[in-house]
N, C-alpha and C. Protein backbone atom coordinates (compact mmCIF):
# COMPACT_ATOMS: atom_id res chain seq x y z
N UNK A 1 104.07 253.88 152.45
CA UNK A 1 104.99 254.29 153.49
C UNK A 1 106.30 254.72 152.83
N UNK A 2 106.86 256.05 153.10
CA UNK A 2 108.09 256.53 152.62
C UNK A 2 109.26 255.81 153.20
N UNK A 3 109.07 254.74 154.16
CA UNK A 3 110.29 254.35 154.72
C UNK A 3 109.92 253.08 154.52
N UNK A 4 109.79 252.17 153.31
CA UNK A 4 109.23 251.19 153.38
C UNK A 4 110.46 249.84 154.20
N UNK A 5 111.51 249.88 154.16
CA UNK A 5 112.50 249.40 155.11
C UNK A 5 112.03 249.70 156.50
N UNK A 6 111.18 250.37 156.95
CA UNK A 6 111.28 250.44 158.00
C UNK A 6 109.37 249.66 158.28
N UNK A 7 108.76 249.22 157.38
CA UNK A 7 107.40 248.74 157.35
C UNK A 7 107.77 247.47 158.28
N UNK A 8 107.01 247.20 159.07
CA UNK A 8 106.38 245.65 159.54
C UNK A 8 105.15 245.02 158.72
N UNK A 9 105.88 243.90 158.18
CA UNK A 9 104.87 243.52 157.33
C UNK A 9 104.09 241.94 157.63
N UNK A 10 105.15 241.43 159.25
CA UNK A 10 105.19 240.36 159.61
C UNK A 10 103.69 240.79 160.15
N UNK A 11 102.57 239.91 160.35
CA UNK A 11 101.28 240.41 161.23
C UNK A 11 101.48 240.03 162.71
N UNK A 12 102.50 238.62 163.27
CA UNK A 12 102.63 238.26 164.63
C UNK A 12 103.41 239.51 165.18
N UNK A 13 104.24 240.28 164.46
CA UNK A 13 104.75 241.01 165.04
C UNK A 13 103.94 242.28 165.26
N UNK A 14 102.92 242.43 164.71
CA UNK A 14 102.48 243.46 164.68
C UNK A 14 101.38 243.34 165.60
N UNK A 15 100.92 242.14 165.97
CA UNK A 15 100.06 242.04 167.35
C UNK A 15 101.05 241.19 168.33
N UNK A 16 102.35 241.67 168.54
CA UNK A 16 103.11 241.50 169.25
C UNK A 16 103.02 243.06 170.02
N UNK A 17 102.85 244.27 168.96
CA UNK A 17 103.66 245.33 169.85
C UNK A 17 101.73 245.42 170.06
N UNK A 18 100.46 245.14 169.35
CA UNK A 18 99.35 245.63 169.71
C UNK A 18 99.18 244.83 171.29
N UNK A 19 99.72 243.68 171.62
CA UNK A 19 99.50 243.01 172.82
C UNK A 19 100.12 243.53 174.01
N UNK A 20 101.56 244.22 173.49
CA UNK A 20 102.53 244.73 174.58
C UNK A 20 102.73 246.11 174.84
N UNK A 21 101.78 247.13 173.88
CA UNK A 21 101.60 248.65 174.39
C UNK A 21 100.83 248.50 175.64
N UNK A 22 101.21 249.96 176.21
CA UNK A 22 100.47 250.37 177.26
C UNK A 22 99.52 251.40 177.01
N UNK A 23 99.40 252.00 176.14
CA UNK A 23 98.52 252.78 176.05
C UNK A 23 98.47 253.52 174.55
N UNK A 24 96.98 253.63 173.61
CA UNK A 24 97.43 254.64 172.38
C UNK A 24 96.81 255.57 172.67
N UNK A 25 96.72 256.37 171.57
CA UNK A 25 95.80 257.64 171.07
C UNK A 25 95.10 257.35 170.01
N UNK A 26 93.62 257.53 170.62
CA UNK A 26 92.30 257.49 169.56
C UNK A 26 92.05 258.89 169.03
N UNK A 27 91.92 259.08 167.85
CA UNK A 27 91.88 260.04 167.20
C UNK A 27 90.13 259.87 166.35
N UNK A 28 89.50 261.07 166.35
CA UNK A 28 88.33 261.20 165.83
C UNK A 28 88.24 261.95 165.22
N UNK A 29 87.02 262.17 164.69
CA UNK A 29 86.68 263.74 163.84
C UNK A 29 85.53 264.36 164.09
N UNK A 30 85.35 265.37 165.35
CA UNK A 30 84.08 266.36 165.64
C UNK A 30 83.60 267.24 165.19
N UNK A 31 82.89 267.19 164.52
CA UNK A 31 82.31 268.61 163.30
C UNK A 31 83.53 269.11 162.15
N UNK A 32 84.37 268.05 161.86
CA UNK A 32 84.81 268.01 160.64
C UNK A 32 86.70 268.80 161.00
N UNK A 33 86.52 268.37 162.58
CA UNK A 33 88.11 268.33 163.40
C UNK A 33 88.82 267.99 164.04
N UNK A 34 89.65 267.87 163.85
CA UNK A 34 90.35 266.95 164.60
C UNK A 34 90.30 266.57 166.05
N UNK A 35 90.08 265.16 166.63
CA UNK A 35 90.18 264.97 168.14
C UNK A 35 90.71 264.09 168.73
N UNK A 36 91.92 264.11 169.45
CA UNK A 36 92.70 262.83 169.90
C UNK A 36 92.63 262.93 171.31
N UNK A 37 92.45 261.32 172.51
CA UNK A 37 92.59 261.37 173.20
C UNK A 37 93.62 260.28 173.31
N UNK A 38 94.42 260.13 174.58
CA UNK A 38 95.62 259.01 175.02
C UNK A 38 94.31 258.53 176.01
N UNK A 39 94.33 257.04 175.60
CA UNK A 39 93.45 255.98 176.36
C UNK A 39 94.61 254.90 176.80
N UNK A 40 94.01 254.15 177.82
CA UNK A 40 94.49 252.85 178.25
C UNK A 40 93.63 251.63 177.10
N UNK A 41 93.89 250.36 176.52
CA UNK A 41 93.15 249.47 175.82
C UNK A 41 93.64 248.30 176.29
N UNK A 42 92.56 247.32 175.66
CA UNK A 42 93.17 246.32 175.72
C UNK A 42 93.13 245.39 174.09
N UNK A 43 93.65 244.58 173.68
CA UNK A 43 93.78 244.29 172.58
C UNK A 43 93.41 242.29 172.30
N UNK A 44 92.49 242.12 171.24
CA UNK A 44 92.48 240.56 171.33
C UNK A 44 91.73 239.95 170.11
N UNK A 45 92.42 239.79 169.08
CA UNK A 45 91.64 239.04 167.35
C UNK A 45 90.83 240.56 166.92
N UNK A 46 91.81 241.19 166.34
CA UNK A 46 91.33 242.15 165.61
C UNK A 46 90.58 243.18 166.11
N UNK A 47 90.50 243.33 167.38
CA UNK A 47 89.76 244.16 167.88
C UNK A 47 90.27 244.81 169.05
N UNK A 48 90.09 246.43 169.26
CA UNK A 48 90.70 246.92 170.71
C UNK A 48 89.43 247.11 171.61
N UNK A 49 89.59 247.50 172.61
CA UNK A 49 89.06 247.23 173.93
C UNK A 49 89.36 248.78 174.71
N UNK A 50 88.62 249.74 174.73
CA UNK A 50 88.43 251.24 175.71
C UNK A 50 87.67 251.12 176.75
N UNK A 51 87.76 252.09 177.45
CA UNK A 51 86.23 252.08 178.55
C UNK A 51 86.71 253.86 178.51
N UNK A 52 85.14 254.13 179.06
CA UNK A 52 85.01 255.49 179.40
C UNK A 52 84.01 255.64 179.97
N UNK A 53 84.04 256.73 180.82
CA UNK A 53 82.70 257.24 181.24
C UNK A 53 81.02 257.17 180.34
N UNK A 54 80.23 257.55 181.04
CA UNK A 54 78.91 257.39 179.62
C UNK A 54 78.69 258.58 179.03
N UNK A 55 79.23 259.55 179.54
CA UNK A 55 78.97 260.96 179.08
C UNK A 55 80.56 261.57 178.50
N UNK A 56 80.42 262.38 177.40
CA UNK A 56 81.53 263.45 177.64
C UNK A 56 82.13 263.74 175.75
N UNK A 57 82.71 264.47 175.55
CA UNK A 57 83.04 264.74 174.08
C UNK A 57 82.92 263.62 173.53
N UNK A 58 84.18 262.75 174.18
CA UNK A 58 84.42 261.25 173.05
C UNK A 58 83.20 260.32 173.04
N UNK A 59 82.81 260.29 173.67
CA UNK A 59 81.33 259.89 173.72
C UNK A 59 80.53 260.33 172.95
N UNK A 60 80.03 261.19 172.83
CA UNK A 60 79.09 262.14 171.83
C UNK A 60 79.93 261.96 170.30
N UNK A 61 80.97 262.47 170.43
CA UNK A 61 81.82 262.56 168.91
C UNK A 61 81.67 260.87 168.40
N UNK A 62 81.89 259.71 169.19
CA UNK A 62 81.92 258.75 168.55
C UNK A 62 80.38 257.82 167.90
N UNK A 63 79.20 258.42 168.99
CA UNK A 63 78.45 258.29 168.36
C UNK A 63 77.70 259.08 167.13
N UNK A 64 78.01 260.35 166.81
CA UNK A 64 78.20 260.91 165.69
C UNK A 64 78.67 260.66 164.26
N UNK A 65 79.87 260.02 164.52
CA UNK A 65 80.95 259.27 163.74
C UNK A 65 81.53 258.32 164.08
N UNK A 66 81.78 257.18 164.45
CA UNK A 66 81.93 255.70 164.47
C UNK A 66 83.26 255.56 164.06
N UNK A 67 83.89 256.25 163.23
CA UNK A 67 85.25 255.93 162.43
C UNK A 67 86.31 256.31 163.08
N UNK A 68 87.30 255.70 163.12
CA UNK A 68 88.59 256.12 164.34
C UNK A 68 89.88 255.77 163.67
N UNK A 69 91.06 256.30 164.15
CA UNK A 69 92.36 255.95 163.78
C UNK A 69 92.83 255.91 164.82
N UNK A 70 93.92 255.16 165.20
CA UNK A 70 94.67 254.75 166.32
C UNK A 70 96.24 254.83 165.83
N UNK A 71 96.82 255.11 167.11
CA UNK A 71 98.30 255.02 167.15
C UNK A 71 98.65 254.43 168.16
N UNK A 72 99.90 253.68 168.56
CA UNK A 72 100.01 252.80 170.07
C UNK A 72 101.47 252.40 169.99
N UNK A 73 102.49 253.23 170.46
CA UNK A 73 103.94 253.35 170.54
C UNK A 73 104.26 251.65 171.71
N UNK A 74 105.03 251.12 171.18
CA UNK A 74 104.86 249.55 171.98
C UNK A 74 106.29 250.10 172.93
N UNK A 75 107.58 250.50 172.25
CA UNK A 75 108.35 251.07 172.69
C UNK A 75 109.35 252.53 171.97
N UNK A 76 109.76 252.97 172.83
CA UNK A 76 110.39 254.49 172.56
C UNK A 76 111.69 254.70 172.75
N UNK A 77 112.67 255.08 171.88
CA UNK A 77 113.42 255.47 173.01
C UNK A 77 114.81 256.40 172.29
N UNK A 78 114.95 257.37 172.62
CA UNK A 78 115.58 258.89 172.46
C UNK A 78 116.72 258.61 171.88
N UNK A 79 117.55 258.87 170.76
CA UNK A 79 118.92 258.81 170.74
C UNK A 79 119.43 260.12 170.33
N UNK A 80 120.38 260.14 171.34
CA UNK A 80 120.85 261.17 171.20
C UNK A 80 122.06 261.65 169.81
N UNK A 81 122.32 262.90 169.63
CA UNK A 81 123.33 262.99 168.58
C UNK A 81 124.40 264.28 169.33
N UNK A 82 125.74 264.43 168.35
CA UNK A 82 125.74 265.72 168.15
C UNK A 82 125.62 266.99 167.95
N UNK A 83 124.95 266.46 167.16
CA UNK A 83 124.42 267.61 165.79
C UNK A 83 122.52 267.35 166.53
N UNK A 84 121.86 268.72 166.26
CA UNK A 84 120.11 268.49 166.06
C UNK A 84 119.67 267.53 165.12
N UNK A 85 120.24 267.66 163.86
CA UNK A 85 119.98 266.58 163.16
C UNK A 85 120.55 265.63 162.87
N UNK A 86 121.22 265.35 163.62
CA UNK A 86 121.55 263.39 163.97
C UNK A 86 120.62 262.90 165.11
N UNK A 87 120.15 263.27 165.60
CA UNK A 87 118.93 262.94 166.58
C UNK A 87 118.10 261.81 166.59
N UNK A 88 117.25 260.60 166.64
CA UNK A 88 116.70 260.03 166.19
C UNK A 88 115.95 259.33 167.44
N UNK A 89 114.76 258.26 166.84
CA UNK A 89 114.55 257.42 168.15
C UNK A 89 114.83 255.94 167.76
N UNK A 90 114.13 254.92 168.39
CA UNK A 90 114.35 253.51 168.16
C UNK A 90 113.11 253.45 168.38
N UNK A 91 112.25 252.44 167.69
CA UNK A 91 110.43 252.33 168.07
C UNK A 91 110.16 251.71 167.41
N UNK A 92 108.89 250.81 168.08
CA UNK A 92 108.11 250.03 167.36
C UNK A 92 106.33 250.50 167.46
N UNK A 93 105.64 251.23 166.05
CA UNK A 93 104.95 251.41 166.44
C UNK A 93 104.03 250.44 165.80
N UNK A 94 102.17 250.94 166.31
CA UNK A 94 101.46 250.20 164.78
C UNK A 94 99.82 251.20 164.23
N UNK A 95 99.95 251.92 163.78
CA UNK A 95 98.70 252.77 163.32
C UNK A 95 97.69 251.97 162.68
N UNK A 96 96.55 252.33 162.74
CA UNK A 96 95.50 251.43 161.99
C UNK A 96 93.78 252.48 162.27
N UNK A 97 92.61 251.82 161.39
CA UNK A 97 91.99 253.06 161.44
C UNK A 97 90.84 251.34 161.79
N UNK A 98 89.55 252.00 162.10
CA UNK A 98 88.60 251.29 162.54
C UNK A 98 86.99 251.90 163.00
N UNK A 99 86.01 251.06 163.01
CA UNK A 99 84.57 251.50 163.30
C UNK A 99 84.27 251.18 164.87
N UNK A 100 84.14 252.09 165.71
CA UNK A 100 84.22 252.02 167.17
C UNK A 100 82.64 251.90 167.46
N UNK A 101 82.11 250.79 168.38
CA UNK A 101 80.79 250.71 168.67
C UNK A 101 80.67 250.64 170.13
N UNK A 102 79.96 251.74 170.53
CA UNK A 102 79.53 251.65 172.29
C UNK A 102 78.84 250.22 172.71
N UNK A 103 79.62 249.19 173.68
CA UNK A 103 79.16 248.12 173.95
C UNK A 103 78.33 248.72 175.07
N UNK A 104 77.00 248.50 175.44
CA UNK A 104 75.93 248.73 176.16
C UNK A 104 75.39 247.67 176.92
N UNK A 105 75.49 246.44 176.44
CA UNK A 105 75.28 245.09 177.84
C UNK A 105 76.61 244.59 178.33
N UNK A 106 75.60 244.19 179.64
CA UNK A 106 76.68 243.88 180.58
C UNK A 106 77.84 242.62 179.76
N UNK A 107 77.41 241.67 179.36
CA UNK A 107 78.20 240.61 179.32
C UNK A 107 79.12 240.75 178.33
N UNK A 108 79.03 242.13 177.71
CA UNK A 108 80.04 242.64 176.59
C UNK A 108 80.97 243.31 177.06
N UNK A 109 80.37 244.14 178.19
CA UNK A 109 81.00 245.51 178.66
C UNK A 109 82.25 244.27 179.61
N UNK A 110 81.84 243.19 180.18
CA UNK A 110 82.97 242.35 180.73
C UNK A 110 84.14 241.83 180.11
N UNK A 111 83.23 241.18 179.20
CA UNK A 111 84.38 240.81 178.21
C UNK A 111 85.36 241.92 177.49
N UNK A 112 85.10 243.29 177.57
CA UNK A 112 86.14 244.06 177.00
C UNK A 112 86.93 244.21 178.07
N UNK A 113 86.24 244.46 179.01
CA UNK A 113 87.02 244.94 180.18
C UNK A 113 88.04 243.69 181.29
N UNK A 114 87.76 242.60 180.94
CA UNK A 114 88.65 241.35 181.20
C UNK A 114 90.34 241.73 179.47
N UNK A 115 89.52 241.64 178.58
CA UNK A 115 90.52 242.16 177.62
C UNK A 115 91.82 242.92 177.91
N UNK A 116 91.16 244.17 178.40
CA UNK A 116 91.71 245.42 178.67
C UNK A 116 92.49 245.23 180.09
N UNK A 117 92.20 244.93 180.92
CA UNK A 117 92.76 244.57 182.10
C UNK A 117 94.16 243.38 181.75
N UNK A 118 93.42 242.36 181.02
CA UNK A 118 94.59 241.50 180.31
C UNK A 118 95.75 241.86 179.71
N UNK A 119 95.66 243.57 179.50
CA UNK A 119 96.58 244.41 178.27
C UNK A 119 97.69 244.02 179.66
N UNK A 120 97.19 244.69 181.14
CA UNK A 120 98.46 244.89 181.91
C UNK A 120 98.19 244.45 182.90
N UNK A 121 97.88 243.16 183.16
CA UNK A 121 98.08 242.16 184.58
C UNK A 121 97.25 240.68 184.19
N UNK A 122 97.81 240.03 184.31
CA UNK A 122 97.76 238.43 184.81
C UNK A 122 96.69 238.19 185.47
N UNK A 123 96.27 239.07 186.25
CA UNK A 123 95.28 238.98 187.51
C UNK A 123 93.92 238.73 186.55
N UNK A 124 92.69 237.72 187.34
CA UNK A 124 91.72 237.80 186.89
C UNK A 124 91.23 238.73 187.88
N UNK A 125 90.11 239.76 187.52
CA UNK A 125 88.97 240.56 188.02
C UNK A 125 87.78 240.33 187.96
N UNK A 126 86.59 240.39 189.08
CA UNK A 126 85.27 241.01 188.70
C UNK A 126 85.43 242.03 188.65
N UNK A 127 84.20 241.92 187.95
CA UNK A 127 83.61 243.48 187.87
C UNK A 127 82.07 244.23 187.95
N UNK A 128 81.86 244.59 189.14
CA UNK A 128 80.91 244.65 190.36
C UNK A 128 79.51 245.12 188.65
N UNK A 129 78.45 245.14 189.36
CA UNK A 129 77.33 245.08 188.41
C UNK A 129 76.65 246.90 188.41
N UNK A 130 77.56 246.87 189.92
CA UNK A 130 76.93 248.86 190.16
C UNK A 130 78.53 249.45 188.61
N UNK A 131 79.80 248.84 189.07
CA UNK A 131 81.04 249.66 188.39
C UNK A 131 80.72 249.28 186.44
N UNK A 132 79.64 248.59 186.03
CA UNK A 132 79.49 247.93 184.99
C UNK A 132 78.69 248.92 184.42
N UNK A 133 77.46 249.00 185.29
CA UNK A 133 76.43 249.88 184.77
C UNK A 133 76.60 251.17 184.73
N UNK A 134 78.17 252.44 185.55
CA UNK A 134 78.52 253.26 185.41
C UNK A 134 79.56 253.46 184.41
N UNK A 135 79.92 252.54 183.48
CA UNK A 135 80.70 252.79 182.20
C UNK A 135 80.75 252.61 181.25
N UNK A 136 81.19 253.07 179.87
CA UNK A 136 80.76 252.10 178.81
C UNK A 136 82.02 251.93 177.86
N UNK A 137 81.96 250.71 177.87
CA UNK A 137 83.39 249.95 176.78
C UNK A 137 83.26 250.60 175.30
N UNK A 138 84.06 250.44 174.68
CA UNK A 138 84.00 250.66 173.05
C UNK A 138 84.97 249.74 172.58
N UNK A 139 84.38 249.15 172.14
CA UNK A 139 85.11 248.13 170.97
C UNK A 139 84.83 248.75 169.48
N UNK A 140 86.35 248.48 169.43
CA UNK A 140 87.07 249.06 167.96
C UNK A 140 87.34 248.16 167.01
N UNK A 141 86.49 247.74 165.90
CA UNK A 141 86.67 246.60 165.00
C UNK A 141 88.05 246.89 164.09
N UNK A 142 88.96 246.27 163.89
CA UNK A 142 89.72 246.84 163.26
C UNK A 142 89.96 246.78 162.09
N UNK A 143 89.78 247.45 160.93
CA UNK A 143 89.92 247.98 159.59
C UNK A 143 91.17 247.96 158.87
N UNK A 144 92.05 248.36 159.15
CA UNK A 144 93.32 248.46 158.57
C UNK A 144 94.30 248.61 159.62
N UNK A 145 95.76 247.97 159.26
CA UNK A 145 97.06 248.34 160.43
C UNK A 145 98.11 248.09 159.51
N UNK A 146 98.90 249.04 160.00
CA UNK A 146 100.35 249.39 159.42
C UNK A 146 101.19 249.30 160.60
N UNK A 147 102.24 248.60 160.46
CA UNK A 147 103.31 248.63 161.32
C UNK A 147 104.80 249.16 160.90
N UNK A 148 105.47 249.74 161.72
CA UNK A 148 106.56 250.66 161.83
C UNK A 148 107.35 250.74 162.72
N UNK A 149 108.82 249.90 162.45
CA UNK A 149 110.07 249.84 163.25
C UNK A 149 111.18 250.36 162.63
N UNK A 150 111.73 251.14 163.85
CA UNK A 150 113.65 251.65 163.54
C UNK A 150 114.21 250.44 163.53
N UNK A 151 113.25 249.26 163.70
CA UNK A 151 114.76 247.77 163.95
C UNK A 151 113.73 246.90 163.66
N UNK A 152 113.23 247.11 162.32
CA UNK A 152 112.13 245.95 161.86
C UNK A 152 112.91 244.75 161.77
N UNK A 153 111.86 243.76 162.34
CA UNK A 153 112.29 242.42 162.66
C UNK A 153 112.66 241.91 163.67
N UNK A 154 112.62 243.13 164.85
CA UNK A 154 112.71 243.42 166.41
C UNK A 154 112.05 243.67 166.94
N UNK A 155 110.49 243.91 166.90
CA UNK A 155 109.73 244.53 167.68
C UNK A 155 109.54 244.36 169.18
């Protein structure tokens, strides 16, 4: 990292901002190009938590290729300058790359999806056995993570 002052090297902090994002971007590679989508997750011991439909690019692309990189901004926020280049932001992010596997039974596809729901509400849910069998989770083992703050030691 060129800004190594600005590295998170603490790991609580770094599944501090993976617990308290709202949403990243999964990034893939389809016939040898680039493909990012912005997902909702949920996050819990090394592992993230997607859902998606059963059909559709990211679907196809991930069973193709399995390998993923992630990005997941915990917070943002604009500062303004004078000048264009005094400009800057304040952020805590955390990138990391990983092997994504389509969970296909039910009692998996719950448990991600209790995860993921956990990202942003308190609330416990079911989750009906018809809305189970129309989606499919992906759990993202996670491989590597780098963390990155304008106010490391703040996340």
């Amino acid at each position: 990292m060129r800004r190594s002052d600005r590295q998170i090297t603490d790991l609580a902090e770094i599944e501090f901002i993976l617990s308290s994002a709202s949403f990243c971007h999964l990034s893939m590679v389809d016939d040898g190009k680039p493909y990012v989508v912005p997902m909702n997750f949920g996050y819990a011991d090394g592992v993230l938590y997607l859902h998606s439909a059963p059909q559709g690019r990211k679907i196809d692309v991930l069973r193709k290729n399995p390998r993923v990189c992630f990005s997941i901004v915990h917070k943002h926020e604009l500062v303004t300058g004078k000048k264009a280049c005094s400009w800057s932001a304040k952020y805590a992010s955390v990138v990391g790359t990983g092997k994504a596997e389509i969970v296909s039974d039910r009692d998996g596809k719950e448990i991600g999806l209790t995860i993921l729901m956990g990202q942003y509400s308190e609330e416990e849910f079911d989750f009906s056995k018809e809305k189970l069998d129309g989606m499919v989770v992906i759990r993202v083992e996670i491989d590597t993570l780098m963390g990155k703050s304008s106010e490391t030691g703040k996340g």
